[in-house]
Protein backbone atom coordinates (compact mmCIF):
# COMPACT_ATOMS: atom_id res chain seq x y z
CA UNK A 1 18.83 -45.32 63.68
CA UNK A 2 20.16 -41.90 63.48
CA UNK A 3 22.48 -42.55 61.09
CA UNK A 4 19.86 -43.80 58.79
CA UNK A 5 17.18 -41.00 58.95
CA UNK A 6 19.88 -38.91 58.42
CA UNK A 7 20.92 -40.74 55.09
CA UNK A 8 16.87 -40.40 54.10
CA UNK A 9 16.54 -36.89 54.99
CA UNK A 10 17.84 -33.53 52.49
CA UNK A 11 17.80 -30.98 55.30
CA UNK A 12 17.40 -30.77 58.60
CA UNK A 13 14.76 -27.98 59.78
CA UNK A 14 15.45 -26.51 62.91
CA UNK A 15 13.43 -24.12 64.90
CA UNK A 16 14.63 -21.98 68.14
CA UNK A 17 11.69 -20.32 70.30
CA UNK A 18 13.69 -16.82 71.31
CA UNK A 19 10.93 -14.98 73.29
CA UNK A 20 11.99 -15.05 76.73
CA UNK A 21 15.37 -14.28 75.94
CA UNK A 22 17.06 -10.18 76.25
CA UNK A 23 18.27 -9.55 73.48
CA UNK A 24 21.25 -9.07 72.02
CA UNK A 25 21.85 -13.08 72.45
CA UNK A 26 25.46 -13.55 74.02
CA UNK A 27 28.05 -14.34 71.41
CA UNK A 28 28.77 -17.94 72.21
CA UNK A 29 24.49 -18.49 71.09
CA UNK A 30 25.39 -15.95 67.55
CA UNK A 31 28.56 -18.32 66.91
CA UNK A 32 26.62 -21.74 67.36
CA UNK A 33 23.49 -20.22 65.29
CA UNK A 34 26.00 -19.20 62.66
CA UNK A 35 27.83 -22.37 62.67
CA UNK A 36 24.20 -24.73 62.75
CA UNK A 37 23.46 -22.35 59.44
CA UNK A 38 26.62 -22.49 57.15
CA UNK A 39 25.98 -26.26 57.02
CA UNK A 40 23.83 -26.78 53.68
CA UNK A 41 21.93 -29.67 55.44
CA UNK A 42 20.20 -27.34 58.04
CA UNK A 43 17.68 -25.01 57.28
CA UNK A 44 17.84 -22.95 61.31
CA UNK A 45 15.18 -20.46 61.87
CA UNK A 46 14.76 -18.68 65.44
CA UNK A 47 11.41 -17.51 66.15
CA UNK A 48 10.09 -14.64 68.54
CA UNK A 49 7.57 -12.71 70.19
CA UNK A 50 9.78 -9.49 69.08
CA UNK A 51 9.07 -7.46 66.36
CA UNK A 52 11.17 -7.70 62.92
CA UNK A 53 13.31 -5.00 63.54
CA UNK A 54 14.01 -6.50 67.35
CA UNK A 55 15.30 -9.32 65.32
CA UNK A 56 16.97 -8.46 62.45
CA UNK A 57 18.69 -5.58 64.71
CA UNK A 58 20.42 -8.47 66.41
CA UNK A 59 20.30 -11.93 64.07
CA UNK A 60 20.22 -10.21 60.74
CA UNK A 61 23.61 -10.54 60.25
CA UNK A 62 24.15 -14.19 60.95
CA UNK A 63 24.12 -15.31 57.61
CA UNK A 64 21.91 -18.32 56.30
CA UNK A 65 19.46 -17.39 59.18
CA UNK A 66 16.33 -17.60 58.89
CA UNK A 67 14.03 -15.62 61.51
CA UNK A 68 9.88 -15.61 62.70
CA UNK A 69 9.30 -12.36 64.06
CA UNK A 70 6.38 -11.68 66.14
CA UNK A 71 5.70 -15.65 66.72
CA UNK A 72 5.83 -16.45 63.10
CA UNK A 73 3.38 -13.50 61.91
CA UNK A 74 6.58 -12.02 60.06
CA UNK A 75 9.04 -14.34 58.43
CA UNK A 76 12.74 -13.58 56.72
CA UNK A 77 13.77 -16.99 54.66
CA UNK A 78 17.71 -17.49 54.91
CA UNK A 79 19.48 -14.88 52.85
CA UNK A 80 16.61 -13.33 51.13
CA UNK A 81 16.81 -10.32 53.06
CA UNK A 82 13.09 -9.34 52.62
CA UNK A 83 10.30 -10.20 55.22
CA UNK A 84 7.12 -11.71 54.51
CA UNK A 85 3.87 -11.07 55.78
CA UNK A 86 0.69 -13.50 56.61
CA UNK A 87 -2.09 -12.25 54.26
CA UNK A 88 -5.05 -10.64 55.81
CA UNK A 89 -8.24 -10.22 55.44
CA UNK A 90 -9.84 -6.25 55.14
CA UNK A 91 -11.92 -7.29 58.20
CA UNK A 92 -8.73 -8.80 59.87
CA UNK A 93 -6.89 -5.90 59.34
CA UNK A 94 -9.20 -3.65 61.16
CA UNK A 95 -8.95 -5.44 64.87
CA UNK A 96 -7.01 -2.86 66.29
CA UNK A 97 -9.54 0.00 65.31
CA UNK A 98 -11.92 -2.12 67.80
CA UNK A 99 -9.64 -3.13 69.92
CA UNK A 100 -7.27 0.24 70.58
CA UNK A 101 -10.43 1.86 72.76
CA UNK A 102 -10.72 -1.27 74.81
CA UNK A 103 -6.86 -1.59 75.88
CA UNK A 104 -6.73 2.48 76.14
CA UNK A 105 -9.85 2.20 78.56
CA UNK A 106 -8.44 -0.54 81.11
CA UNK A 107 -4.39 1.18 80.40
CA UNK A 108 -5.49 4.94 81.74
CA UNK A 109 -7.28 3.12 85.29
CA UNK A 110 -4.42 0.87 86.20
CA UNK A 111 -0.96 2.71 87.22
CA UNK A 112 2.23 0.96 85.82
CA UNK A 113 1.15 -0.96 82.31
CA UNK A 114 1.62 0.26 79.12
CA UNK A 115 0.41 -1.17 75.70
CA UNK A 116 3.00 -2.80 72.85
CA UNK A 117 1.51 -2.63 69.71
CA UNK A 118 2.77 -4.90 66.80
CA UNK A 119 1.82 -5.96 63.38
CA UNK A 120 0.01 -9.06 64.53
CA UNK A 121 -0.47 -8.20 68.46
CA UNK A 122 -1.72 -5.69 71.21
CA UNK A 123 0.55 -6.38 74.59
CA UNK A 124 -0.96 -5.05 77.79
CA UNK A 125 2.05 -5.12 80.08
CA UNK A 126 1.33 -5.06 83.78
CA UNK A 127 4.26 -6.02 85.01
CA UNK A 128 5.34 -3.24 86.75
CA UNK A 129 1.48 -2.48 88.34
CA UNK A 130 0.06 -4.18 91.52
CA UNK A 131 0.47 -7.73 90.58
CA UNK A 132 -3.01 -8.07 91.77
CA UNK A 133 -4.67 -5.72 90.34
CA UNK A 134 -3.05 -6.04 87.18
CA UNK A 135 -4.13 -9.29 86.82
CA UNK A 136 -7.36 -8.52 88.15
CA UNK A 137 -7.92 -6.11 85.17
């Protein structure tokens, strides 16, 4: 039963996916997030597409939060305060010197998209091109 796992287990993880979500949340989602995270027994983490400074810009401040920025590239354990990076490799962290002329190349022919760059990601937005042809490049 509930009751028993929740005898067995120390703390409850929980994980919220916040990518397709504007941000800032709506108050009513910072109060529950803030209330699921002052209880000792949950560790609560929300984790996002955005970059670290989309996030801690609006969930910083909730304390015992922790957050995965840029889907988990970037993390910020509850109350440290400090974000942590994956480890890469030299040759990993050269894939947007190949990659930057490719994205430039297929942005300058196709009105209407634009390029994101993160720490972990290249975003090729096309939303607001011809949906065709933006998917067709």
């Amino acid at each position: 039963t509930l009751i028993q796992q929740e005898k067995v287990m120390h703390h409850r993880k929980m994980f919220h996916d916040f990518s397709d979500h504007s941000l800032p949340p709506p108050p009513a989602a910072l109060h529950c997030l803030a209330a699921l995270a002052s209880d000792p027994c949950n560790q609560v983490y929300v984790i996002s597409g955005r970059s670290a400074s989309d996030l801690e810009a609006c969930l910083g401040n909730v304390d015992g939060l922790g957050l995965g920025a840029e889907l988990g590239f970037m993390q910020m354990r509850p109350r440290s305060g400090k974000w942590l990076k994956r480890e890469l490799s030299p040759a990993q962290e050269r894939w947007k010197d190949t990659a930057r002329p490719i994205f430039e190349r297929f942005t300058l022919r196709t009105n209407g998209v634009y390029m994101s760059w993160q720490e972990s990601a290249a975003i090729w937005c096309y939303h607001n091109a011809d949906p065709d042809y933006g998917r067709f490049q």
